[in-house]
N, C-alpha and C. Protein backbone atom coordinates (compact mmCIF):
# COMPACT_ATOMS: atom_id res chain seq x y z
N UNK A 1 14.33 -68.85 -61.24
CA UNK A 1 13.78 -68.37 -62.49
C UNK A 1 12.26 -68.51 -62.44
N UNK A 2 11.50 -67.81 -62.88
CA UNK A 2 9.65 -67.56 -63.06
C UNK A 2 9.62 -68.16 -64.09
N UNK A 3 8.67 -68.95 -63.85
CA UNK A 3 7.80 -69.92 -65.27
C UNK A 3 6.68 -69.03 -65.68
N UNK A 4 6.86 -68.94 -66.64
CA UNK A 4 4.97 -68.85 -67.35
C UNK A 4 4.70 -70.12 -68.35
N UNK A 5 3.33 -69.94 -68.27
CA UNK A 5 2.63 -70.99 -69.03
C UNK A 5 2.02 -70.74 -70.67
N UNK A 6 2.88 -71.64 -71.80
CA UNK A 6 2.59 -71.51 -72.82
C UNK A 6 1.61 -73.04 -72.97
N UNK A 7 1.02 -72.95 -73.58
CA UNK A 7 -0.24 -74.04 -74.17
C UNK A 7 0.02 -74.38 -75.46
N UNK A 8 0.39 -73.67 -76.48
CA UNK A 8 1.05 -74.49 -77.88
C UNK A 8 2.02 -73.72 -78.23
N UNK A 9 2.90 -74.56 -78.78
CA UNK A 9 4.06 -73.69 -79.16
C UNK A 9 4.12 -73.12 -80.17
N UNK A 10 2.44 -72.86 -80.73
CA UNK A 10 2.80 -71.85 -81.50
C UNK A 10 3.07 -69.82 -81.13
N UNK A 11 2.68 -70.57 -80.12
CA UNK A 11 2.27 -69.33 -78.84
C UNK A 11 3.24 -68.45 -78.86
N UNK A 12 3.14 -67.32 -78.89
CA UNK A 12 4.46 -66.19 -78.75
C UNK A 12 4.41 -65.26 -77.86
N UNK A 13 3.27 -65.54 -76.74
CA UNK A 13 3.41 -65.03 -75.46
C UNK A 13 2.84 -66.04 -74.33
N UNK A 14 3.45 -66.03 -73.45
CA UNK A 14 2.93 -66.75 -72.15
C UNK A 14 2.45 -66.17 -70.96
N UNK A 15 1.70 -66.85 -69.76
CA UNK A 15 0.96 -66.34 -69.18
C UNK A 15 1.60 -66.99 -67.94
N UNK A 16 1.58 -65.83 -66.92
CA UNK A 16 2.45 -65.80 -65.50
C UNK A 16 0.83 -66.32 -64.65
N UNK A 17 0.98 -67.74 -64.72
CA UNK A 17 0.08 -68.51 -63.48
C UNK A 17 0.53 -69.03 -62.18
N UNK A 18 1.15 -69.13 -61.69
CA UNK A 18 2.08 -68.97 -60.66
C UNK A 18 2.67 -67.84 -59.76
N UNK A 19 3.03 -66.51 -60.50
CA UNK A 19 2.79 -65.51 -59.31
C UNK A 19 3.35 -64.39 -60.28
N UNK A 20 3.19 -63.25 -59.89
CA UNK A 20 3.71 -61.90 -60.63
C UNK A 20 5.09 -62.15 -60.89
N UNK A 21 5.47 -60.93 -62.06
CA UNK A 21 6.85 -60.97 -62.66
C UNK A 21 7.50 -59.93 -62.77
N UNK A 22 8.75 -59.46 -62.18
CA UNK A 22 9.12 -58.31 -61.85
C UNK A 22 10.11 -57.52 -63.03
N UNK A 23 10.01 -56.46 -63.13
CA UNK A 23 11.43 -56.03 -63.93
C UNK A 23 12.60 -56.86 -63.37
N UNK A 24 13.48 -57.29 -64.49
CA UNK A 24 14.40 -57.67 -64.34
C UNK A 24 14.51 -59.56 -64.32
N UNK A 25 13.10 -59.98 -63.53
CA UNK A 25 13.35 -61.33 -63.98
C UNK A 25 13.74 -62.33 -64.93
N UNK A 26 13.98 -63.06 -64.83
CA UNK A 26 14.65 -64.22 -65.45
C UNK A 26 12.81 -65.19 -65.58
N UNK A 27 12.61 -65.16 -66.82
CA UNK A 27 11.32 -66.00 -66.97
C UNK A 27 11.75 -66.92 -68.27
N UNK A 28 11.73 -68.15 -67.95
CA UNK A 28 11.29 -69.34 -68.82
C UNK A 28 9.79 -69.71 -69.28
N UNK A 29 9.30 -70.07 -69.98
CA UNK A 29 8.24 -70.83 -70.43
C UNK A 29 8.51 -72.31 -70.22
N UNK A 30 6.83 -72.76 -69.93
CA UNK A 30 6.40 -74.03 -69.54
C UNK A 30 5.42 -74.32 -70.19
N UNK A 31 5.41 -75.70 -70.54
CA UNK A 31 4.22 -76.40 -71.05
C UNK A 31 4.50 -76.80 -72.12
N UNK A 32 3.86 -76.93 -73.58
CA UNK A 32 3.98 -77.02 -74.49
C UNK A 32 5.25 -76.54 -75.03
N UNK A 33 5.57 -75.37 -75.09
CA UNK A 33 6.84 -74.93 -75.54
C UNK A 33 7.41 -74.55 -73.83
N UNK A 34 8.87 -75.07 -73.77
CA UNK A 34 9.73 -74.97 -72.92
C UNK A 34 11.07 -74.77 -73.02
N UNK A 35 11.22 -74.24 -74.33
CA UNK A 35 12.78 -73.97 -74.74
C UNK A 35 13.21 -71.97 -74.73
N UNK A 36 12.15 -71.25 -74.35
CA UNK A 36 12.26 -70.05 -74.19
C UNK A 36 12.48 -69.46 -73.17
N UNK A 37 13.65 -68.28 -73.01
CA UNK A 37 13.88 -67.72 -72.02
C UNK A 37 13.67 -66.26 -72.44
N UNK A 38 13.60 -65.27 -71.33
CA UNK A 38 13.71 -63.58 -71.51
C UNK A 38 13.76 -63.11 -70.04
N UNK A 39 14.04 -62.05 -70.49
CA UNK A 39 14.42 -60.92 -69.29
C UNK A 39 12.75 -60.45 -69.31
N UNK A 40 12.63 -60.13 -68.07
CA UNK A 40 11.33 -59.06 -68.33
C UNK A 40 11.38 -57.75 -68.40
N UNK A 41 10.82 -57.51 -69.38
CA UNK A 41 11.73 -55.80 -69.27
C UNK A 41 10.20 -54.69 -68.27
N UNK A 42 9.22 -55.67 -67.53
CA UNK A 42 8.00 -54.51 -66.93
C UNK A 42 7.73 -55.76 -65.83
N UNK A 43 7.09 -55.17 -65.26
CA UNK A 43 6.52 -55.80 -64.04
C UNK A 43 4.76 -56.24 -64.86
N UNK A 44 5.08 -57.50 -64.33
CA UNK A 44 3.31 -58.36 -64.98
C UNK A 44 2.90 -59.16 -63.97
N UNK A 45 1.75 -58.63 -64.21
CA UNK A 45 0.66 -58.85 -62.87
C UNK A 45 0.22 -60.61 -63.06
N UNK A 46 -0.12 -61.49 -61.91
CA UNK A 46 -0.44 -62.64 -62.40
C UNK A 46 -1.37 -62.72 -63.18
N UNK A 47 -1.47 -63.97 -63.88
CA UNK A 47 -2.76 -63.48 -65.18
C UNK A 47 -2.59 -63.32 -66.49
N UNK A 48 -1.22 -62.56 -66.34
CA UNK A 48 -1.72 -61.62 -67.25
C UNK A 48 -0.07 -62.01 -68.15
N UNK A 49 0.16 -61.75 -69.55
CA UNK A 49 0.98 -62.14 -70.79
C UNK A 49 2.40 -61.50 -71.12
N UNK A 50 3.14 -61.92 -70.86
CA UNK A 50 4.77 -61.71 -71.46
C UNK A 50 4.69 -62.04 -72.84
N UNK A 51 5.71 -61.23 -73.76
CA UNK A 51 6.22 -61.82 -74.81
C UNK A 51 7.50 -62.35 -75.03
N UNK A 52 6.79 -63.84 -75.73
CA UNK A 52 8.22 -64.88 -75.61
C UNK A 52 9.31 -64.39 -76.39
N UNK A 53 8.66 -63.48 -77.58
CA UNK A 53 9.73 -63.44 -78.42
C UNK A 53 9.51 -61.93 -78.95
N UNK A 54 10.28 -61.48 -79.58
CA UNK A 54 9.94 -60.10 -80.57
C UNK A 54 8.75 -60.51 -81.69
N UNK A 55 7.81 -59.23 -81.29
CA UNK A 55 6.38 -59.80 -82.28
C UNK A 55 5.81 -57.47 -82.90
N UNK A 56 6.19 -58.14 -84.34
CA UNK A 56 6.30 -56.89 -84.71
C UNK A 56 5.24 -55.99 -84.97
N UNK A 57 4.46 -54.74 -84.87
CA UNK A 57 3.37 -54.14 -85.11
C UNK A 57 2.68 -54.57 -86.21
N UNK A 58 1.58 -55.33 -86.08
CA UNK A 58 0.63 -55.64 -87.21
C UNK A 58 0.43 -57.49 -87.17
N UNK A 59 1.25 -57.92 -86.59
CA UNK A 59 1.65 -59.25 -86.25
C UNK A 59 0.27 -59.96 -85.31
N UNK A 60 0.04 -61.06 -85.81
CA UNK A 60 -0.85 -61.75 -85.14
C UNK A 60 0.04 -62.65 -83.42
N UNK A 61 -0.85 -62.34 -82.12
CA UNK A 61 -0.44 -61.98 -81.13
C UNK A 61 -1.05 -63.38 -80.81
N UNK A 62 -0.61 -64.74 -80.66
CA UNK A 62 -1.15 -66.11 -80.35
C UNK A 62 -0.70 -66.99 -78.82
N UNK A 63 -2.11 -67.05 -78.08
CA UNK A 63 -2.57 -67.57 -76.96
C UNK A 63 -3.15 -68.44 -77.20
N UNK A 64 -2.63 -69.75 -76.23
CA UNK A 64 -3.64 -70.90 -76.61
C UNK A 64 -3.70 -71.38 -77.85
N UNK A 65 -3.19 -71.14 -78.68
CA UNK A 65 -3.03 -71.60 -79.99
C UNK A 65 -4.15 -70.79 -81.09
N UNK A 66 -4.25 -69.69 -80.50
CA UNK A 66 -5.40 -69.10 -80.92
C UNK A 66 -4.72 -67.36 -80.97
N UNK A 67 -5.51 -66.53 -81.97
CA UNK A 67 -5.18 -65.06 -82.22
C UNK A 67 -6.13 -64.63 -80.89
N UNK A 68 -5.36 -63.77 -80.33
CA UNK A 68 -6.17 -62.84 -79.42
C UNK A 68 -6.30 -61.35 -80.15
N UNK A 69 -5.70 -61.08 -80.64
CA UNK A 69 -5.27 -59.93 -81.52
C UNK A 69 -3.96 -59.60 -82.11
N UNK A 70 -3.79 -58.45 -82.66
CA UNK A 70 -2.97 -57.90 -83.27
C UNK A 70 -2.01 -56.60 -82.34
N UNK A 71 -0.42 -56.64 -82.89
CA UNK A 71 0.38 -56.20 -82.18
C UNK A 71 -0.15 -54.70 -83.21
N UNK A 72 -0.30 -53.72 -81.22
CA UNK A 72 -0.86 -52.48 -82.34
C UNK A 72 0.36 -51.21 -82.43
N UNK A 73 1.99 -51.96 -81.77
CA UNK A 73 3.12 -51.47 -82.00
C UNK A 73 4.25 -52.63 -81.74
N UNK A 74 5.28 -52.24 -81.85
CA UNK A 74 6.47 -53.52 -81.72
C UNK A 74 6.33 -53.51 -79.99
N UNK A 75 6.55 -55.20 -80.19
CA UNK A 75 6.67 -55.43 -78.81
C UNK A 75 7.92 -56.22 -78.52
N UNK A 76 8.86 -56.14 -77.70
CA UNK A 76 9.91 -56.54 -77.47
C UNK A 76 9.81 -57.43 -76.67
N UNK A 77 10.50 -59.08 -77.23
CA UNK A 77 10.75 -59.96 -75.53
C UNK A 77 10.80 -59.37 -74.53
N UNK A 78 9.81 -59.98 -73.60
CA UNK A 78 10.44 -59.82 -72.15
C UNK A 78 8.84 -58.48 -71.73
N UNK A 79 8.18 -57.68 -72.35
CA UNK A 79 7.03 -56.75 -72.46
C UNK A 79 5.90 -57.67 -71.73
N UNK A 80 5.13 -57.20 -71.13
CA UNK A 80 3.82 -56.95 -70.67
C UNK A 80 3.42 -56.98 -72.25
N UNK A 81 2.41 -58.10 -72.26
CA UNK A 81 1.41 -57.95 -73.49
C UNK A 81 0.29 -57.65 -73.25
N UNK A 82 -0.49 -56.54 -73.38
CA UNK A 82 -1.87 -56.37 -73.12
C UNK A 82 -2.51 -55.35 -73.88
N UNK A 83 -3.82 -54.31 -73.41
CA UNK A 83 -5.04 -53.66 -73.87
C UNK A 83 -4.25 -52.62 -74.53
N UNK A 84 -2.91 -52.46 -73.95
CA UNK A 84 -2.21 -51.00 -74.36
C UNK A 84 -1.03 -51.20 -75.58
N UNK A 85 -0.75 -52.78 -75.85
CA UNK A 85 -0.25 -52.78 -77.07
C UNK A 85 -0.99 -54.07 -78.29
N UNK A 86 -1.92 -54.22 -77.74
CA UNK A 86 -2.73 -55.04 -78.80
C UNK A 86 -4.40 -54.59 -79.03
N UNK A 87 -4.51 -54.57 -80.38
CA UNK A 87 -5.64 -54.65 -80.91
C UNK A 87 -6.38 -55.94 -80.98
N UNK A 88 -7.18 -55.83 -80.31
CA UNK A 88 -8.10 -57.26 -80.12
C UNK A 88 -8.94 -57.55 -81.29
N UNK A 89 -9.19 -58.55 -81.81
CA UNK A 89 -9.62 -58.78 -82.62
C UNK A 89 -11.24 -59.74 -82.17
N UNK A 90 -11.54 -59.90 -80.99
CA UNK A 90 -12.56 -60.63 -80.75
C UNK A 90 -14.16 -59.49 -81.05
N UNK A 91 -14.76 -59.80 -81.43
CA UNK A 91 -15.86 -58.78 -81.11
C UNK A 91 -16.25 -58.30 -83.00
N UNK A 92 -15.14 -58.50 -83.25
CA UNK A 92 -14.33 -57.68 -85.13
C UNK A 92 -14.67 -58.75 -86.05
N UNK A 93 -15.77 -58.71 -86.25
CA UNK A 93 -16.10 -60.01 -87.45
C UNK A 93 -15.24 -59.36 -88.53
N UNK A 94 -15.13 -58.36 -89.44
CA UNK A 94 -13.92 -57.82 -90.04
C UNK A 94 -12.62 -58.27 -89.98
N UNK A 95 -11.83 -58.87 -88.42
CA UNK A 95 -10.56 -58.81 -88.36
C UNK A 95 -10.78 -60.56 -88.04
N UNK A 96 -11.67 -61.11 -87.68
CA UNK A 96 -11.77 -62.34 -86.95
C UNK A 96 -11.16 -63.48 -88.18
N UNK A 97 -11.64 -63.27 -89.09
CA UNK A 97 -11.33 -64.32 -90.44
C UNK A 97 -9.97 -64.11 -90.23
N UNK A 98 -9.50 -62.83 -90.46
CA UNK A 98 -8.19 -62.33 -91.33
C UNK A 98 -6.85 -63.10 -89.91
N UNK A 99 -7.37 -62.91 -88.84
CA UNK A 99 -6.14 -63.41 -87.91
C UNK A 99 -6.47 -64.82 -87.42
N UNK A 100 -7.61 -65.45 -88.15
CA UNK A 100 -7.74 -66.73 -88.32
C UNK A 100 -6.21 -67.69 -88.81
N UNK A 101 -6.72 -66.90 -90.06
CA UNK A 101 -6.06 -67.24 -91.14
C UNK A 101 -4.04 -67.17 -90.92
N UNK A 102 -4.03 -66.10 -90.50
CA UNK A 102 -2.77 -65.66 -90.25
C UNK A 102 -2.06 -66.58 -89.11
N UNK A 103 -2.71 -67.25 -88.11
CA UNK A 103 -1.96 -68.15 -87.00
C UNK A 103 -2.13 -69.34 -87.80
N UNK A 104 -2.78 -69.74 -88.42
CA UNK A 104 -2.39 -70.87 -89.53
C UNK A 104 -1.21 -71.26 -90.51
């Protein structure tokens, strides 16, 4: 089974530090939260973010215990989380308060 690395459990995606993740894998989470499993439903490059769980369009998208952005369609366990389904919120003094607030 492939580990990725979650940092707080408030986290609802984890990050494949250990090596790429193929369709079809079997990925657990590590670290902080370690009670999650999923299928991967895409191939994810190391680096780079699975979702632990179903996180619905408009939904604050939390790394590190922190908003990276907003889900900018439904994302299904087991998805590649990245540039092509999240709205980033860094840069967005406009959105920065609002998904503050929301991982709280």
């Amino acid at each position: 089974m492939k580990k990725v690395f979650v940092v707080y459990a408030t986290d609802n995606v984890g990050t494949a530090v250990l090596e790429a993740i193929h369709t079809g894998d079997h990925v657990a989470s590590n670290g902080e939260r370690s009670d999650l499993e999923v299928i991967a439903l895409a191939d994810i490059a190391y680096g780079h973010k699975i979702a632990l769980m179903d996180i619905a369009a408009g939904d604050t998208v939390l790394k590190y215990g922190l908003s990276i952005g907003s889900a900018s369609r439904d994302i299904k366990a087991g998805e590649h989380v990245h540039a092509h389904n999240v709205e980033s919120n860094r840069g967005r003094g406009d959105l920065a308060g609002r998904a503050q607030v929301a991982a709280e």
